[in-house]
PDB file of N, CA and C in Angstrom:
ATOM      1  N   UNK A   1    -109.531  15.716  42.809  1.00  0.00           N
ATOM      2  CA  UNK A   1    -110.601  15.273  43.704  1.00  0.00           C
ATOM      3  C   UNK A   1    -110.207  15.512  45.165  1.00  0.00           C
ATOM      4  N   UNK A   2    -108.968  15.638  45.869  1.00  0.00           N
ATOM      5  CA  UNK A   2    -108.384  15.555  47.121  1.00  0.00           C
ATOM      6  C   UNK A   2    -109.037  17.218  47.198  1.00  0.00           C
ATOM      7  N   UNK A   3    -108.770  17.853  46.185  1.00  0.00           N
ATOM      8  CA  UNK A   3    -109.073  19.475  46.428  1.00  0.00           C
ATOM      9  C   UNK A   3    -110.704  19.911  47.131  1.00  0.00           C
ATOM     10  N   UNK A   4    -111.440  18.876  46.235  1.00  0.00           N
ATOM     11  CA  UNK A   4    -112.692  18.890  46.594  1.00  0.00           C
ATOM     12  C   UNK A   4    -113.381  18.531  48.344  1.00  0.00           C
ATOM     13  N   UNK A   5    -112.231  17.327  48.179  1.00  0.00           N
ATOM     14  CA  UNK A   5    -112.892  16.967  49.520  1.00  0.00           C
ATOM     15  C   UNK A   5    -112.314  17.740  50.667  1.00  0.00           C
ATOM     16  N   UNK A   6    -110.940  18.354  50.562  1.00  0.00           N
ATOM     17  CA  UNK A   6    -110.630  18.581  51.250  1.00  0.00           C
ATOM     18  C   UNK A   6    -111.638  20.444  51.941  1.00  0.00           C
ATOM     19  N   UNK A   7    -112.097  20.735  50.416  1.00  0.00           N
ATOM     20  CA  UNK A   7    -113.100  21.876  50.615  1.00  0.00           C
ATOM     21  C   UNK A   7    -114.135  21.520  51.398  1.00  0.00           C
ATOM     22  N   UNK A   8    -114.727  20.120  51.590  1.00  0.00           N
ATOM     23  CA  UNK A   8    -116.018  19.711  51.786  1.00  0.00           C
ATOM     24  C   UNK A   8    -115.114  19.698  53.194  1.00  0.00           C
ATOM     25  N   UNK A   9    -114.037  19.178  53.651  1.00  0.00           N
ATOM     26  CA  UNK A   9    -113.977  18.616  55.239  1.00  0.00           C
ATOM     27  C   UNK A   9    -113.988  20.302  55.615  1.00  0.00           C
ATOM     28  N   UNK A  10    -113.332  21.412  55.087  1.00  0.00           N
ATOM     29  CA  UNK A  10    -113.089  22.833  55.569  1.00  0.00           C
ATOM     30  C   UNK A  10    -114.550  23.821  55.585  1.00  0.00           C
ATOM     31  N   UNK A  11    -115.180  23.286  55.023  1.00  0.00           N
ATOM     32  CA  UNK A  11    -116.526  23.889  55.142  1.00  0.00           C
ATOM     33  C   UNK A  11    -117.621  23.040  56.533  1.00  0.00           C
ATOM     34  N   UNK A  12    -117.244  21.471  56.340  1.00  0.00           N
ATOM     35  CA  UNK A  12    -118.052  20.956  57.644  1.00  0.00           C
ATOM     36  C   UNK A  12    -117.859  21.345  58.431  1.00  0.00           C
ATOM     37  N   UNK A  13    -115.925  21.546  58.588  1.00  0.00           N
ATOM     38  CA  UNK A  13    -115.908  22.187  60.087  1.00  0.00           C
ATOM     39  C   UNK A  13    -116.103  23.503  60.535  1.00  0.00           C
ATOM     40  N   UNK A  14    -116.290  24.899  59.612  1.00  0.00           N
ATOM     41  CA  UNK A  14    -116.063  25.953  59.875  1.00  0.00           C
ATOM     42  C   UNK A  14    -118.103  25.909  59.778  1.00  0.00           C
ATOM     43  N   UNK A  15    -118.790  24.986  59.689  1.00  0.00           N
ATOM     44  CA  UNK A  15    -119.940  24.664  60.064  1.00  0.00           C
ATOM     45  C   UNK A  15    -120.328  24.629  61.461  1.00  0.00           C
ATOM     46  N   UNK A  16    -119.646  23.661  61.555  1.00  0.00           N
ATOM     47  CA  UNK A  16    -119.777  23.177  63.225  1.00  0.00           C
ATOM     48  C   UNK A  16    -119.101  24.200  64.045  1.00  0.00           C
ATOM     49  N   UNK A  17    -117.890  25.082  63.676  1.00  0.00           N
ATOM     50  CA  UNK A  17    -117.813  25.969  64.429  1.00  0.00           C
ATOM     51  C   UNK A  17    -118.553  26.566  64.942  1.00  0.00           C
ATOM     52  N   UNK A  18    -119.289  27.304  63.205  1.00  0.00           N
ATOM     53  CA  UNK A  18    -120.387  28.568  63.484  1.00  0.00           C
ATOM     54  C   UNK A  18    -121.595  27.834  64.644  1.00  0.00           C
ATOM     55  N   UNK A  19    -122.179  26.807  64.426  1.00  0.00           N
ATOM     56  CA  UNK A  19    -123.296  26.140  65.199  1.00  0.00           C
ATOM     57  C   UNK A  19    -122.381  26.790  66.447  1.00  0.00           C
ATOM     58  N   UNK A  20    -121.352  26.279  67.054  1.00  0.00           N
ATOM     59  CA  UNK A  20    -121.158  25.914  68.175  1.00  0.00           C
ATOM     60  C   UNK A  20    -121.036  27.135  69.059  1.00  0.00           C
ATOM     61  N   UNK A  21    -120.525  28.417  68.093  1.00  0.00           N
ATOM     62  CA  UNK A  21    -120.311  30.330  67.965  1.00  0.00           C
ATOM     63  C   UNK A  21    -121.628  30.108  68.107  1.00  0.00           C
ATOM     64  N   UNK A  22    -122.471  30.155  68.219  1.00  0.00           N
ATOM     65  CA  UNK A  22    -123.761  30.188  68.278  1.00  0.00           C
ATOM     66  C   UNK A  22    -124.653  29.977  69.620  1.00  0.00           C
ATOM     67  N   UNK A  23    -124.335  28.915  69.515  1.00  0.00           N
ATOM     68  CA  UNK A  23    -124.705  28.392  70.893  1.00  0.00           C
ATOM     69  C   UNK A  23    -123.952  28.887  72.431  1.00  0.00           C
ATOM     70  N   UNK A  24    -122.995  28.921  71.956  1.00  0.00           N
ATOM     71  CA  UNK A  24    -121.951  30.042  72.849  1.00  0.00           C
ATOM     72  C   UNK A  24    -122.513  31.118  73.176  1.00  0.00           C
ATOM     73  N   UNK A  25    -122.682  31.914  71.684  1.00  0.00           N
ATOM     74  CA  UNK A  25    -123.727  33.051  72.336  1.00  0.00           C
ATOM     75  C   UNK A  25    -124.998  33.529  72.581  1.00  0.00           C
ATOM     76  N   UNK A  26    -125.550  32.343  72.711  1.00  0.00           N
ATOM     77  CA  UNK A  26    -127.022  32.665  72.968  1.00  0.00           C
ATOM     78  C   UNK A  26    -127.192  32.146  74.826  1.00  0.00           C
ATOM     79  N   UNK A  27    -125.834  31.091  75.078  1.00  0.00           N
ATOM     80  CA  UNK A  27    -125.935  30.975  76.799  1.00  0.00           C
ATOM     81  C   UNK A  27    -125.665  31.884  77.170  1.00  0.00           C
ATOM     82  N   UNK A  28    -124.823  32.863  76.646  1.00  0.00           N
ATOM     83  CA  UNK A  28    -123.878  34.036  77.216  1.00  0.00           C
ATOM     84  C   UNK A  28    -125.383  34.963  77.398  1.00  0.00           C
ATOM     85  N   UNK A  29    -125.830  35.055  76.513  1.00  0.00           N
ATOM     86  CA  UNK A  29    -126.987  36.251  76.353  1.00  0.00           C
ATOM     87  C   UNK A  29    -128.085  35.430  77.634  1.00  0.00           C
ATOM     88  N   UNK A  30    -128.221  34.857  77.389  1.00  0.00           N
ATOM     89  CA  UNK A  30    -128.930  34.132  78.493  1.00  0.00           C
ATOM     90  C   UNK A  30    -128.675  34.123  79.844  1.00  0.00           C
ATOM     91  N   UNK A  31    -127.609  34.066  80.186  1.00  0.00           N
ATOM     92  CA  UNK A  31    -126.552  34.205  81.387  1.00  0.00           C
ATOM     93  C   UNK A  31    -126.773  36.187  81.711  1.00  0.00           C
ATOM     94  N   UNK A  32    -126.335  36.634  80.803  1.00  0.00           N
ATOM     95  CA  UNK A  32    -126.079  37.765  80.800  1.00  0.00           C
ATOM     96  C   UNK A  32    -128.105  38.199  81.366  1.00  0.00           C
ATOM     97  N   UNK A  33    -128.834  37.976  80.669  1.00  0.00           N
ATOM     98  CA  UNK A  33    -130.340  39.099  81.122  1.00  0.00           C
ATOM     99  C   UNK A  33    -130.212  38.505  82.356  1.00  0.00           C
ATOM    100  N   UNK A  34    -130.201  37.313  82.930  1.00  0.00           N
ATOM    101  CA  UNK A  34    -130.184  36.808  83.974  1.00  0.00           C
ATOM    102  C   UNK A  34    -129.530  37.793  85.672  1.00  0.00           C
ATOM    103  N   UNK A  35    -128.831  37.407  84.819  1.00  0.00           N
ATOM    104  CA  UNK A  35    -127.641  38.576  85.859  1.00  0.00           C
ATOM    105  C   UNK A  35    -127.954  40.024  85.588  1.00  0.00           C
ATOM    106  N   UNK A  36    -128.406  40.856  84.882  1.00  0.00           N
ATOM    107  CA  UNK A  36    -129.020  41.744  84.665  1.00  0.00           C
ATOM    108  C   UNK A  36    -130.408  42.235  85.046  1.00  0.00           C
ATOM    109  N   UNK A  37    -131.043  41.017  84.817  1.00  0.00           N
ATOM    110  CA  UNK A  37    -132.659  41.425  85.830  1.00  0.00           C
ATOM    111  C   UNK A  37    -132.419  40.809  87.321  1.00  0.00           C
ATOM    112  N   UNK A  38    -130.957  40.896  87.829  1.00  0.00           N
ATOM    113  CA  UNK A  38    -130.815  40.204  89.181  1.00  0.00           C
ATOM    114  C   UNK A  38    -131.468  38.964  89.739  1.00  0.00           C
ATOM    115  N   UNK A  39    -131.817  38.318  88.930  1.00  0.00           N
ATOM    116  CA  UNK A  39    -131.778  37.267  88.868  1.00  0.00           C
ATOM    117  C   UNK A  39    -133.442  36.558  89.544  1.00  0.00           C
ATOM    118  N   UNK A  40    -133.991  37.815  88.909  1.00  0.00           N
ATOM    119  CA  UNK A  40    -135.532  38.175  89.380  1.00  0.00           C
ATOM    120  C   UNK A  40    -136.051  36.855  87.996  1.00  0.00           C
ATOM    121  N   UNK A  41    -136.055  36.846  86.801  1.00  0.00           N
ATOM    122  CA  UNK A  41    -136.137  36.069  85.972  1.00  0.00           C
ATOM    123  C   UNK A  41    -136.797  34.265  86.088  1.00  0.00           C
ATOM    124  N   UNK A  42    -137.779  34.139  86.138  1.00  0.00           N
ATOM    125  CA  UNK A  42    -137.976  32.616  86.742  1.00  0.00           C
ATOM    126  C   UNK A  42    -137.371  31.487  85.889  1.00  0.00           C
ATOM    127  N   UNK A  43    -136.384  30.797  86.619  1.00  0.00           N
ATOM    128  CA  UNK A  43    -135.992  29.545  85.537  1.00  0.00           C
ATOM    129  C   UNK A  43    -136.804  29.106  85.221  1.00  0.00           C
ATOM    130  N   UNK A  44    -138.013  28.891  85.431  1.00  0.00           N
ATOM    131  CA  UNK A  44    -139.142  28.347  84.275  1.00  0.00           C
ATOM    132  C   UNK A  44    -139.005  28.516  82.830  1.00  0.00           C
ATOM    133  N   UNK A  45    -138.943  29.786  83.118  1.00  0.00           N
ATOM    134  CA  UNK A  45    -139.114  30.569  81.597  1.00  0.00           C
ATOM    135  C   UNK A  45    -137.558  30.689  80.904  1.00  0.00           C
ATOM    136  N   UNK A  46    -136.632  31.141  81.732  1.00  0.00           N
ATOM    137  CA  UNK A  46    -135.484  30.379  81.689  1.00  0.00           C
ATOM    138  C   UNK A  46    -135.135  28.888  80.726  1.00  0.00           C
ATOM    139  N   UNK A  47    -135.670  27.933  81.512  1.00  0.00           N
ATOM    140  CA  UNK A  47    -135.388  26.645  81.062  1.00  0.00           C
ATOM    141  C   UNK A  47    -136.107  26.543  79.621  1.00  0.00           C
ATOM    142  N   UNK A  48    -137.645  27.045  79.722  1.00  0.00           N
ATOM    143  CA  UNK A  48    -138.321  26.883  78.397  1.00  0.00           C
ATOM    144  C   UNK A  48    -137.426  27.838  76.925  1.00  0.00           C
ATOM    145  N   UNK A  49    -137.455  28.704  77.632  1.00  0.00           N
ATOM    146  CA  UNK A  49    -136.268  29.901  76.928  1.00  0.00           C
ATOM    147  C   UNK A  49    -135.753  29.024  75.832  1.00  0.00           C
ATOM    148  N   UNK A  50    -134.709  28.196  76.620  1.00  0.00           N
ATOM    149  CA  UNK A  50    -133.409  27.607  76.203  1.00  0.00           C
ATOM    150  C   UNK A  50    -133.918  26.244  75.407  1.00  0.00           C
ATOM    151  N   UNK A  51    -134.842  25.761  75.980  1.00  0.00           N
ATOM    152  CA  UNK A  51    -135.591  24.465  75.013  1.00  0.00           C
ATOM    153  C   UNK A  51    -136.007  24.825  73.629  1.00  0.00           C
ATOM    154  N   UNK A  52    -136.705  26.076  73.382  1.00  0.00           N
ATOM    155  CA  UNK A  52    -137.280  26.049  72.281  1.00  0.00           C
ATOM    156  C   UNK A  52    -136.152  26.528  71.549  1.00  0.00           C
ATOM    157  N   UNK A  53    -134.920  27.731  72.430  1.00  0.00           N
ATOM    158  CA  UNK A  53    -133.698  27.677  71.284  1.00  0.00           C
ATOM    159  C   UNK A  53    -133.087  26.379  70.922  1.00  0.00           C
ATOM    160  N   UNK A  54    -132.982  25.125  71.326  1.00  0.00           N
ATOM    161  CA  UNK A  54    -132.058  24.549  71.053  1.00  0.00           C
ATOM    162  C   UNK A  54    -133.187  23.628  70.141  1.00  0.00           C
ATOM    163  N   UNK A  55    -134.598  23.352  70.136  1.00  0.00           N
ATOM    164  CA  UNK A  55    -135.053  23.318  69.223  1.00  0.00           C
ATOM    165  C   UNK A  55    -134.786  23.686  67.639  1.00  0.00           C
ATOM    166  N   UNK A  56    -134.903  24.946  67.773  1.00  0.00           N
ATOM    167  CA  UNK A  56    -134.733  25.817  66.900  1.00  0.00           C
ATOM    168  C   UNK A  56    -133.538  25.570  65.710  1.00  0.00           C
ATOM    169  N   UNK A  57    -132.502  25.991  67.078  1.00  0.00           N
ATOM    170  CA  UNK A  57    -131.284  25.879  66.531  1.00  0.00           C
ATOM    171  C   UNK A  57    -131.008  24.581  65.662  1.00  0.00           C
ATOM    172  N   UNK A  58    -131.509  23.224  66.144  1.00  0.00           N
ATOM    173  CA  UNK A  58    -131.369  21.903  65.910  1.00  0.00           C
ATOM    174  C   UNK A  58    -131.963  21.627  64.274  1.00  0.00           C
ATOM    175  N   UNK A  59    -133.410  22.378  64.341  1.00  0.00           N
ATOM    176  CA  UNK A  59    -133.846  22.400  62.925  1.00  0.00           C
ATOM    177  C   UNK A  59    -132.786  23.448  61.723  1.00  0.00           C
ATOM    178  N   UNK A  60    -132.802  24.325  62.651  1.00  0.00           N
ATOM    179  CA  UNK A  60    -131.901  25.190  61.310  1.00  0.00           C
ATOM    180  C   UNK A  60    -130.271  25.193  61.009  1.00  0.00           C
ATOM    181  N   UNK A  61    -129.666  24.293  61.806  1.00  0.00           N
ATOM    182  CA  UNK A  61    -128.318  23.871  61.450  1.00  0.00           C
ATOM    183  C   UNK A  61    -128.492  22.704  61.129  1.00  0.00           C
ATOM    184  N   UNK A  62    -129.301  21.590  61.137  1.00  0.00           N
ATOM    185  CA  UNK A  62    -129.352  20.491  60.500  1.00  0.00           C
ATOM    186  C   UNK A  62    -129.375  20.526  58.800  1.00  0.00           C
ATOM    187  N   UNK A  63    -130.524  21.693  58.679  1.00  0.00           N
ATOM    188  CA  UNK A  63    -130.704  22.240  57.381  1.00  0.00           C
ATOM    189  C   UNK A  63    -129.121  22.366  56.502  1.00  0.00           C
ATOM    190  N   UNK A  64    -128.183  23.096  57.588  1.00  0.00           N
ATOM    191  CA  UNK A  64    -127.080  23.560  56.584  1.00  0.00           C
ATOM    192  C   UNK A  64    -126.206  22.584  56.308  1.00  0.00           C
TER     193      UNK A  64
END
């Protein structure tokens, strides 16, 4: 049984990694057009951008 759980704690965390690999790179990408369209880009759309990802994200890693 120690084998089991110890699978279950090595999978939560290489979970929460990936979420977190994730989120990492979607600011980066975010950061990155930013600085790429010189920064012409309105944080409006910006900010909404990033709301509906972390939406997103929130529903579909909760799932896993």
């Amino acid at each position: 049984s120690s084998m089991r759980s110890f699978n279950w704690v090595q999978s939560s965390v290489s979970c929460h990694a990936l979420r977190w690999n994730m989120q990492n790179l979607v600011v980066s990408v975010l950061g990155f057009s930013r600085i790429s369209l010189g920064g012409r880009t309105p944080t409006s759309a910006n900010s909404a951008l990033a709301h509906s990802w972390s939406i997103v994200s929130r529903e579909v890693f909760n799932g896993v």
